[in-house]
Protein backbone atom coordinates (compact mmCIF):
# COMPACT_ATOMS: atom_id res chain seq x y z
CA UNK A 1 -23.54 -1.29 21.92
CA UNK A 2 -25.96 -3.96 21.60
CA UNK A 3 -25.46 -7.54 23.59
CA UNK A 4 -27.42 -10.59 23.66
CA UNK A 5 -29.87 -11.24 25.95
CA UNK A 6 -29.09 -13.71 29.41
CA UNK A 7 -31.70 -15.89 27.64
CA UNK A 8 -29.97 -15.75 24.14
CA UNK A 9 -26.57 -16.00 25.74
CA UNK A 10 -27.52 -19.51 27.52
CA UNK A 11 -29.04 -20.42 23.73
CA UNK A 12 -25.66 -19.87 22.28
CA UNK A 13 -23.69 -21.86 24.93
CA UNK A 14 -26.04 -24.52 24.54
CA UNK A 15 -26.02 -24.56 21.04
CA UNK A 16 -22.37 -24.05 20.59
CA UNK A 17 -22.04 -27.39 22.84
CA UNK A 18 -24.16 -29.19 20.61
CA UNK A 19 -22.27 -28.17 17.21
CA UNK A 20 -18.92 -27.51 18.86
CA UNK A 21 -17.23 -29.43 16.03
CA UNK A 22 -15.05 -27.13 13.15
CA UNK A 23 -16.70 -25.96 10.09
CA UNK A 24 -15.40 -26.87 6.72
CA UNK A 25 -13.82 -23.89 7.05
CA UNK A 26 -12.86 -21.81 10.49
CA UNK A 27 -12.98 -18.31 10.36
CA UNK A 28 -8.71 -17.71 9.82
CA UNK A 29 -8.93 -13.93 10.94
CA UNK A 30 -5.45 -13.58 12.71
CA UNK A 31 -3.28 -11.46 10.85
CA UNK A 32 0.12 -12.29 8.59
CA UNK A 33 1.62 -15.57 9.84
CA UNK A 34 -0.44 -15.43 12.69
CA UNK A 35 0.42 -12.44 14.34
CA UNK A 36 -0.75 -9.61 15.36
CA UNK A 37 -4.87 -8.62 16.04
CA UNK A 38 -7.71 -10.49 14.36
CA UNK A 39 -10.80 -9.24 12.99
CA UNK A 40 -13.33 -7.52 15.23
CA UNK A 41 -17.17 -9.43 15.59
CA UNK A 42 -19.69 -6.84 16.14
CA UNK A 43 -22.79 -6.79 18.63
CA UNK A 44 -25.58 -8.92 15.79
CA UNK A 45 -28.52 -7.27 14.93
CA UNK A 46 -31.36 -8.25 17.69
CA UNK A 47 -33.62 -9.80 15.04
CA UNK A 48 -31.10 -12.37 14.22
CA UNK A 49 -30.70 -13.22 18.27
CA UNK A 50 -34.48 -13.45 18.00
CA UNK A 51 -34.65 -15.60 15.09
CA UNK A 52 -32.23 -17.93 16.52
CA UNK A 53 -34.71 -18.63 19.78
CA UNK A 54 -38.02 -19.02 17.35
CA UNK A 55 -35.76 -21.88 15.63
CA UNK A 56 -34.28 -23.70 18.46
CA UNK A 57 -37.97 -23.21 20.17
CA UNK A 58 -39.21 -25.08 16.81
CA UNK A 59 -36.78 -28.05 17.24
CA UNK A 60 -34.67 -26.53 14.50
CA UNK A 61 -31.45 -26.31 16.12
CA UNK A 62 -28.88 -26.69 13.10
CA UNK A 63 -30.48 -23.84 11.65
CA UNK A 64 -30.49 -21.94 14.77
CA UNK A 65 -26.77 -22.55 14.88
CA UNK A 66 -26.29 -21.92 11.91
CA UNK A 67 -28.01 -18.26 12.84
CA UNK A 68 -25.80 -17.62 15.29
CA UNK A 69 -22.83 -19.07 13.53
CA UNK A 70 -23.38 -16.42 11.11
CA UNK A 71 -23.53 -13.63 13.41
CA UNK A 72 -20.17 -14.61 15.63
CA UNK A 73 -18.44 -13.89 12.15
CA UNK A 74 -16.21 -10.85 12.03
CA UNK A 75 -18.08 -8.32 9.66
CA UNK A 76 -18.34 -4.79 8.89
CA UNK A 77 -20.25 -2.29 11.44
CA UNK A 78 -21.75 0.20 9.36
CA UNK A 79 -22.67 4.39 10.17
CA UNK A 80 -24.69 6.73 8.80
CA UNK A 81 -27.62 9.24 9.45
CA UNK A 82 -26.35 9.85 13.08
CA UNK A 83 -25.62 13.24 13.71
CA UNK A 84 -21.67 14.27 14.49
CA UNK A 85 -21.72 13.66 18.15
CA UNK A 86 -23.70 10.57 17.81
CA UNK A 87 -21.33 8.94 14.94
CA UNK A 88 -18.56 9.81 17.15
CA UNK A 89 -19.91 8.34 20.51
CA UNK A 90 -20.73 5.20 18.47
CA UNK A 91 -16.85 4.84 16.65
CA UNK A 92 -15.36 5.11 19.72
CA UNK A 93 -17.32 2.46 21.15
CA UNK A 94 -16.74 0.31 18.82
CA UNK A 95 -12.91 1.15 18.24
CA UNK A 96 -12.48 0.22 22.00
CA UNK A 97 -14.11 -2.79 22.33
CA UNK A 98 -11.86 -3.70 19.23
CA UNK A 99 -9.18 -2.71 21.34
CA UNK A 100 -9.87 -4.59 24.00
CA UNK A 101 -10.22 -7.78 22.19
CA UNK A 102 -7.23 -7.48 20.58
CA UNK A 103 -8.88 -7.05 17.06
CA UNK A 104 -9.69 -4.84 14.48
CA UNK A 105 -12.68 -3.62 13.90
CA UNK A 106 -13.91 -3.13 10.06
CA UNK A 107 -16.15 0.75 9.73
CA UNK A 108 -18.58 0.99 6.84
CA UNK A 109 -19.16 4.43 6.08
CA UNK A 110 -22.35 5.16 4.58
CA UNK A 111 -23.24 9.29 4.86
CA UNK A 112 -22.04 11.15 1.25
CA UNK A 113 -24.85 12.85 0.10
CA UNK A 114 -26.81 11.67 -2.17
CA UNK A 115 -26.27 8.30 -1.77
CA UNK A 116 -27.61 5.49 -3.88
CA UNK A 117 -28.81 7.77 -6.10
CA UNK A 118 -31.46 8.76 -3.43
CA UNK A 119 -33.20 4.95 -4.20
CA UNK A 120 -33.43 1.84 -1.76
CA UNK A 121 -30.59 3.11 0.45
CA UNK A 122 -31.28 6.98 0.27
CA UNK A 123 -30.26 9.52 2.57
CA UNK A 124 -26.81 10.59 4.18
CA UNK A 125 -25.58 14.10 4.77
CA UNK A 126 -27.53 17.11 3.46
CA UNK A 127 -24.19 18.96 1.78
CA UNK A 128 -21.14 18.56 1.53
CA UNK A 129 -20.19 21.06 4.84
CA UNK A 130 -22.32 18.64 6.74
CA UNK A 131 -20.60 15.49 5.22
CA UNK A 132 -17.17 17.12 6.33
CA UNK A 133 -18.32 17.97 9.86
CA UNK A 134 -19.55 14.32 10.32
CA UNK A 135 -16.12 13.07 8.67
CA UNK A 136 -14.39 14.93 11.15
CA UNK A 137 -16.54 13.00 14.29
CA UNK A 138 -15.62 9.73 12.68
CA UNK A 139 -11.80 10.37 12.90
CA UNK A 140 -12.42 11.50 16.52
CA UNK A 141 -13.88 8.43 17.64
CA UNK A 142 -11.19 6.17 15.90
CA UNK A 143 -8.37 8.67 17.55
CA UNK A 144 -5.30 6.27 17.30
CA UNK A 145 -7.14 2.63 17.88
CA UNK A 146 -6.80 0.48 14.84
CA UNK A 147 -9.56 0.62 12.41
CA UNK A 148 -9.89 -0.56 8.77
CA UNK A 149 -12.62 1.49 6.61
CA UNK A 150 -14.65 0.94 3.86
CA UNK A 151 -15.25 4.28 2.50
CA UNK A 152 -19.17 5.12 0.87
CA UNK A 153 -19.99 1.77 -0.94
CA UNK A 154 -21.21 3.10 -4.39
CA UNK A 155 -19.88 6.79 -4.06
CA UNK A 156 -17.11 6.23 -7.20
CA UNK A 157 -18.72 3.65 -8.68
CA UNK A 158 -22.21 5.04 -8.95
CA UNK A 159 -21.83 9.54 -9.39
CA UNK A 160 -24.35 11.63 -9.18
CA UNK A 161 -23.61 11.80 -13.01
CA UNK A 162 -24.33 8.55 -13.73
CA UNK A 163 -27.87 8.43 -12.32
CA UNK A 164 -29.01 11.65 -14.25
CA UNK A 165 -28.68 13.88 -10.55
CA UNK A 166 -26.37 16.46 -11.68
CA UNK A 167 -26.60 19.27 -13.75
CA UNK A 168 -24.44 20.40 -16.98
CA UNK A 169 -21.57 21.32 -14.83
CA UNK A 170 -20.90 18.53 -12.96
CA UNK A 171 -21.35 20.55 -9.46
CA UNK A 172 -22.26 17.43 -7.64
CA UNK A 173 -20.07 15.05 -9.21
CA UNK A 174 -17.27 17.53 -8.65
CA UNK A 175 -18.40 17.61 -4.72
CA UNK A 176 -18.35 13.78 -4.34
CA UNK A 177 -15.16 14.07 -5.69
CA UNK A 178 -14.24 16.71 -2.87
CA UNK A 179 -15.75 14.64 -0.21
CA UNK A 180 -14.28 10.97 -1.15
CA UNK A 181 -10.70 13.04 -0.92
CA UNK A 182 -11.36 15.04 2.26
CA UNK A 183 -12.49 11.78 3.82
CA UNK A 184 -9.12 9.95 2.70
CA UNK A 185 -7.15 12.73 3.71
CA UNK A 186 -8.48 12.83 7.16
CA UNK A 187 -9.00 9.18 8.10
CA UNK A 188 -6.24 7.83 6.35
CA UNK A 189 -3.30 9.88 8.37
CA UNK A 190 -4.43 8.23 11.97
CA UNK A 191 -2.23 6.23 13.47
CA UNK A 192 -3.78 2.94 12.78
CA UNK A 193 -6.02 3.44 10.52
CA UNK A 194 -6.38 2.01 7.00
CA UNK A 195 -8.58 3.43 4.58
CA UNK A 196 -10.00 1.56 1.20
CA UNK A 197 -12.09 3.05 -1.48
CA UNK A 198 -15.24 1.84 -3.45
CA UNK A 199 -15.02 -0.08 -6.92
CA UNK A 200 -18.50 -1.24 -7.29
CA UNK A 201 -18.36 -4.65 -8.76
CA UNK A 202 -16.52 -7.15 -11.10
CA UNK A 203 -19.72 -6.97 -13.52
CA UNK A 204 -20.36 -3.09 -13.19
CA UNK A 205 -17.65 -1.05 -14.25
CA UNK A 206 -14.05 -2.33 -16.88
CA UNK A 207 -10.97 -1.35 -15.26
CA UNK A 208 -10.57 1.41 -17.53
CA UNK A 209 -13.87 3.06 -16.40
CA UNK A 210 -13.12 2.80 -12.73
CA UNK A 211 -10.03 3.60 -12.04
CA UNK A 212 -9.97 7.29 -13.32
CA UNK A 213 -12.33 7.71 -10.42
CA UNK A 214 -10.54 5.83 -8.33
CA UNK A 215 -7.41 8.24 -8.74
CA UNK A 216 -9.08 11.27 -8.73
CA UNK A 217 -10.98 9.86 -5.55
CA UNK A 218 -7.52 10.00 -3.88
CA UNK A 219 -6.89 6.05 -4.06
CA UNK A 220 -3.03 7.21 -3.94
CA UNK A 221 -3.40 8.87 -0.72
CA UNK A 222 -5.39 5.79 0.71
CA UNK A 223 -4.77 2.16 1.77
CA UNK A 224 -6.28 1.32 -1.30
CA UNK A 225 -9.73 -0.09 -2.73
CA UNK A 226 -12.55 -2.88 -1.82
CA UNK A 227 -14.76 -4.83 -4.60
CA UNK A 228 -18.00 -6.70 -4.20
CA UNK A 229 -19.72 -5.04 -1.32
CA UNK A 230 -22.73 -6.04 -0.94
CA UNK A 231 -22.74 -8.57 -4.17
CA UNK A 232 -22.03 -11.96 -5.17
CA UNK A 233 -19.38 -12.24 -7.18
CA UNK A 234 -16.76 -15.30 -6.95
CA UNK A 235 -13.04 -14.69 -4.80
CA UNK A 236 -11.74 -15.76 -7.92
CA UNK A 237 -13.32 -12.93 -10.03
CA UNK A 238 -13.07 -10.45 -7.25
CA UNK A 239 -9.16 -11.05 -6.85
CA UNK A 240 -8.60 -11.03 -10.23
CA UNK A 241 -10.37 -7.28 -10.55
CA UNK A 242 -8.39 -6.50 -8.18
CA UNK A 243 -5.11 -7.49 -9.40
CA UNK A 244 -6.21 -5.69 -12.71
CA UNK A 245 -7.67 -2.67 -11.49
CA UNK A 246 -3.91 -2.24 -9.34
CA UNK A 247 -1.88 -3.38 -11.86
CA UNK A 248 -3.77 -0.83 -14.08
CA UNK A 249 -3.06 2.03 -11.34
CA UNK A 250 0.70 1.66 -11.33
CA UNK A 251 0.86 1.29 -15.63
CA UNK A 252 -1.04 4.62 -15.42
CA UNK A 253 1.31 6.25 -12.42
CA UNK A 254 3.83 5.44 -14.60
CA UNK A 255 2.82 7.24 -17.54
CA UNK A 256 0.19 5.07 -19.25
CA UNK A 257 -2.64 5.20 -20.90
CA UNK A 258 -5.45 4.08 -19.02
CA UNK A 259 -7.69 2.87 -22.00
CA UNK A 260 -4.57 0.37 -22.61
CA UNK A 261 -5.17 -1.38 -19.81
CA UNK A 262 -7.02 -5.20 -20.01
CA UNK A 263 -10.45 -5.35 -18.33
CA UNK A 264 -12.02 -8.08 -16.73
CA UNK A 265 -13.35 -9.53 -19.70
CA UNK A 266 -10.45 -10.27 -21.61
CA UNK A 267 -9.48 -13.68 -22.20
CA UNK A 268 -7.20 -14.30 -18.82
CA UNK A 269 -4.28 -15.46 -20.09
CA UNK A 270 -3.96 -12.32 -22.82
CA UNK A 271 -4.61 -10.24 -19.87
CA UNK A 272 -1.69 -11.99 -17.63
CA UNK A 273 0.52 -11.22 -20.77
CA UNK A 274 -0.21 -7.70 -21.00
CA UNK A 275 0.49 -7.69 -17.11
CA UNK A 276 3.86 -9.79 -17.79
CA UNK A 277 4.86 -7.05 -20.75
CA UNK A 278 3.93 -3.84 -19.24
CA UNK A 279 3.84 -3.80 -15.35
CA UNK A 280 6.94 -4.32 -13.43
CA UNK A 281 5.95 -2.52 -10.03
CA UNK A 282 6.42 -4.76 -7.29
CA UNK A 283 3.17 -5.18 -5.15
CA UNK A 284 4.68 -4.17 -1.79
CA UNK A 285 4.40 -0.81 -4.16
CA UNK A 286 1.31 -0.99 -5.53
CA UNK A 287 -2.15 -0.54 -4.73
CA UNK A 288 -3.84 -2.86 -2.34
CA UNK A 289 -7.48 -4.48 -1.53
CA UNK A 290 -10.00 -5.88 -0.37
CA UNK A 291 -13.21 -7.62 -1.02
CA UNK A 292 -16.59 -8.58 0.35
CA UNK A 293 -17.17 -12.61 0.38
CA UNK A 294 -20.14 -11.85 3.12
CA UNK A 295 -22.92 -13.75 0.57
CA UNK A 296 -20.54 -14.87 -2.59
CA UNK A 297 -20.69 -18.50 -1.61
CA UNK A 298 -22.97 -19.48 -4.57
CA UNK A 299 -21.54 -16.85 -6.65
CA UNK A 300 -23.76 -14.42 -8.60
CA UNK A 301 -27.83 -14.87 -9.54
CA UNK A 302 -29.16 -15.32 -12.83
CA UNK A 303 -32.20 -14.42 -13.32
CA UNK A 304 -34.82 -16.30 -15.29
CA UNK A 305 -34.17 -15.09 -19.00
CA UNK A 306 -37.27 -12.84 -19.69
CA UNK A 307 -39.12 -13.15 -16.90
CA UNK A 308 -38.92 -9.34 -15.38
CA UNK A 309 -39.11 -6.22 -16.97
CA UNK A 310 -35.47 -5.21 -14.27
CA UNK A 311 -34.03 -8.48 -12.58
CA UNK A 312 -31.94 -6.83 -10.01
CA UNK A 313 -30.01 -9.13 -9.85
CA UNK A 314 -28.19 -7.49 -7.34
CA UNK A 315 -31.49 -7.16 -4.75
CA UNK A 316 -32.09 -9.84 -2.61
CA UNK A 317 -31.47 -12.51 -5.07
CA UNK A 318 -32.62 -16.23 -4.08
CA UNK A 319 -30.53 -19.15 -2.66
CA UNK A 320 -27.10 -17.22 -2.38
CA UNK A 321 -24.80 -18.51 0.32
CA UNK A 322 -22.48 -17.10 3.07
CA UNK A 323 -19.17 -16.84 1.22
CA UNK A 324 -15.24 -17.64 2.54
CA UNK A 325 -14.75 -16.19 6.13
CA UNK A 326 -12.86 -13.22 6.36
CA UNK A 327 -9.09 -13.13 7.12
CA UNK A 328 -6.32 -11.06 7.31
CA UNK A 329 -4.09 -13.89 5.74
CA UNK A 330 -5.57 -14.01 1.81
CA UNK A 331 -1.93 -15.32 0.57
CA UNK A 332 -2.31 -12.58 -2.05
CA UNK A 333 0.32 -9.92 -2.30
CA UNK A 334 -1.82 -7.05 -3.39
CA UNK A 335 -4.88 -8.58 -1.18
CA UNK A 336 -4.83 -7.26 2.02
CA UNK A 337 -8.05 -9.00 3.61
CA UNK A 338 -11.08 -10.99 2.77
CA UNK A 339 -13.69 -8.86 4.75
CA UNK A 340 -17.98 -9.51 5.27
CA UNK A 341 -18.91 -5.52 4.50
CA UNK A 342 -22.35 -5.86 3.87
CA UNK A 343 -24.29 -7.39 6.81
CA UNK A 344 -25.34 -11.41 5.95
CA UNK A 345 -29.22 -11.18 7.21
CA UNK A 346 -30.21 -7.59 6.39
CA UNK A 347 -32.28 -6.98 3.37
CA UNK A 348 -30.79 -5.08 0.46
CA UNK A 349 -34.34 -3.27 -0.29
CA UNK A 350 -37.82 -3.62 -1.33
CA UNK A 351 -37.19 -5.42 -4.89
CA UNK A 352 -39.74 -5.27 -7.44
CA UNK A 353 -37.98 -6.48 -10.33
CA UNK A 354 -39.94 -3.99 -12.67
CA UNK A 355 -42.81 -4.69 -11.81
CA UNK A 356 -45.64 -2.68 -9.93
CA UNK A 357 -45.56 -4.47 -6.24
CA UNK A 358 -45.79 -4.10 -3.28
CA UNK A 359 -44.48 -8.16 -3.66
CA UNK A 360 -40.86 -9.58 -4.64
CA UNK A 361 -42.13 -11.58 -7.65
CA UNK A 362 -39.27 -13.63 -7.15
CA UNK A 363 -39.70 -14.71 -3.77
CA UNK A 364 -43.93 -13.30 -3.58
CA UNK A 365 -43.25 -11.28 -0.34
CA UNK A 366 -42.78 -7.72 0.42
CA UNK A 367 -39.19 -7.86 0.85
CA UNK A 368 -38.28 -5.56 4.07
CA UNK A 369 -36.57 -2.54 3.53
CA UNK A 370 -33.04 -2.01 2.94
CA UNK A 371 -30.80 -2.72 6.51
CA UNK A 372 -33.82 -4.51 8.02
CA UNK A 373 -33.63 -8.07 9.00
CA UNK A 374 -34.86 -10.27 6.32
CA UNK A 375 -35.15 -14.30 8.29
CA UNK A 376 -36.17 -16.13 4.94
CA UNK A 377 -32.93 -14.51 3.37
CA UNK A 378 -30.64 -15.18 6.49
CA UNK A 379 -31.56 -18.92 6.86
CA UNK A 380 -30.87 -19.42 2.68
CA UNK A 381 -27.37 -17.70 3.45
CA UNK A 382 -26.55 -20.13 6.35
CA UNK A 383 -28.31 -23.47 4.52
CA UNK A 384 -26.22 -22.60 1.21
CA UNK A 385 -23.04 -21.52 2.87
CA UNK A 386 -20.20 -22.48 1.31
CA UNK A 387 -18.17 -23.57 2.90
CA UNK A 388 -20.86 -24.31 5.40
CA UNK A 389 -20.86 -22.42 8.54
CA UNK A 390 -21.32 -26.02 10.43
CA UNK A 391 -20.62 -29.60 10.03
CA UNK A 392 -21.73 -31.26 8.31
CA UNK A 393 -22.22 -35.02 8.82
């Protein structure tokens, strides 16, 4: 596990002195009415510690707070590309330190094959033997510590199908299928360990689209499902996908027709009447989530109307903000936590908006690649914060 440095340590005392005041909004991470573990805050990635010292040694303290602010936030620690043993080592590392802090830890897991389509994120196991073995590590270093898992970001709501990867049969989409379930069926069972599966977006996929996948990904075996990772949608429109796409699973398990069910886009209150008329699970029975409010707190970009040939909207977008904190207390039935899954600071890829490059017309850098540490993002996450991640006076 990565610490700070003795340097970077004193920085953060020092700087926690100066701003010790309460944000707008503490991070509320304690679970239901205040019992029981909080969420887990991972070692920060070094660059950010770094950053941090080049502000404070500018004179630019708030911001450097505000760095380190961001980093002391529980959020997601996410695996992938190590090999079996190493995956293992690593989860039950972080699963104890959880432990002993009393908290639980939140594991991305980012290995299916062929992930991302093979673009900015590429890589993961080579088959789907591979993809079991490593599966298999992961539940070995979680053992029976408390863990709460974000299964494959993208791996329902973006098949090999959909990005023109798989041939007439389906063979591929019919293994991610395989692996999404054996995954489920092997994390889930541990003691305390909660499993959630991938639903892409509020503005990707209608609720009839994704949650065929979603039950045929074995959502029924699992925990339940997560929205937003690694995007910028509002709470408000994430929790309302989610209420649909779970109201939407129990009208189906009881014998409806999917297509029936309203989508996002429906006028709200002709949605809530359909809900009203047609499902009458209670949610202590239904299907649970979560969402990602990591960078949501400016809600989603729009891109300059005709400006590039692909926005990507989704790719490093400008001025976006640090989102709500996470918590274990939402006040939502069906909503079991507000998480941070993708990793405020770290770049989402080299964006090039359709155009040739190597430069970000948006922002007229090369972005750095996807998981590196991008400062010019991270400081426009902690200066648009909202609520802010300091006081403000």
């Amino acid at each position: 596990m990565r610490r700070a440095p003795t340097w970077l340590a004193a920085l953060s005392l020092g700087l926690t002195a100066l701003f010790a005041a309460p944000s707008a909004q503490a991070a509320d991470t304690a679970g239901p009415a205040g019992r029981g573990p909080s969420l887990y805050v991972p070692d920060a990635n070094p660059q950010a510690y770094r950053q941090a010292y080049e502000l404070a040694r500018q004179g630019k303290f708030l911001d450097a707070a505000g760095i380190l602010a961001m980093v002391g936030t529980p959020q997601a620690v996410w695996f992938g590309d190590q090999t079996p043993a190493q995956v293992e080592r690593m989860v039950r590392q972080v699963v104890r330190d959880a432990d002993e802090d009393d908290a639980v830890p939140v594991l991305a897991l980012y290995d299916i094959p062929g992930r991302d389509c093979s673009n900015y994120s590429a890589g993961g196991a080579a088959d789907t033997a591979e993809y079991k073995e490593w599966i298999d590590a992961v539940a070995r270093g979680i053992g029976s510590r408390d863990a709460m898992v974000t299964l494959e970001p993208d791996a329902l709501a973006l098949l090999p199908s959909d990005c023109g990867q798989d041939d007439a049969q389906g063979t591929k989409t019919a293994a991610r299928y395989l692996e999404v379930n054996y995954a489920v069926d092997h994390l889930e069972p541990l003691r305390g360990t909660r499993v959630y599966l991938d639903t892409g977006h509020p503005g990707w996929h209608a609720v009839d689209s994704i949650v065929p996948r979603l039950i045929k990904g074995g959502v029924g075996h699992a925990s339940g499902f997560y929205t937003n990772a690694s995007n910028y949608n509002t709470d408000d429109a994430n929790s309302w996908y989610g209420k649909l796409i779970s109201s939407c699973i129990a009208y189906v398990g009881a014998g409806g027709d999917v297509a029936a069910c309203p989508n996002q886009w429906w006028p709200r209150a002709d949605a809530q009447a359909w809900l009203d008329a047609n499902v009458h699970t209670p949610p202590s029975r239904m299907t649970h989530f979560v969402t990602d409010s990591s960078r949501n707190g400016q809600g989603p970009w729009t891109p300059p109307a005709g400006t590039y040939p692909d926005p990507q909207d989704w790719c490093n977008p400008p001025d976006r903000g640090l989102g709500a904190r996470p918590t274990l207390r939402t006040g939502d039935p069906l909503q079991d936590a507000r998480l941070w899954i993708k990793t405020p600071g770290e770049s989402d890829g080299l964006c090039l908006r359709g155009t040739p490059g190597p430069q970000d017309p948006e922002r007229g850098t090369v972005d750095p690649e996807a998981g590196d540490w991008f400062p010019e993002q991270a400081l426009e996450l902690v200066r648009f914060a909202n609520p802010p991640v300091l006081p403000r006076s």
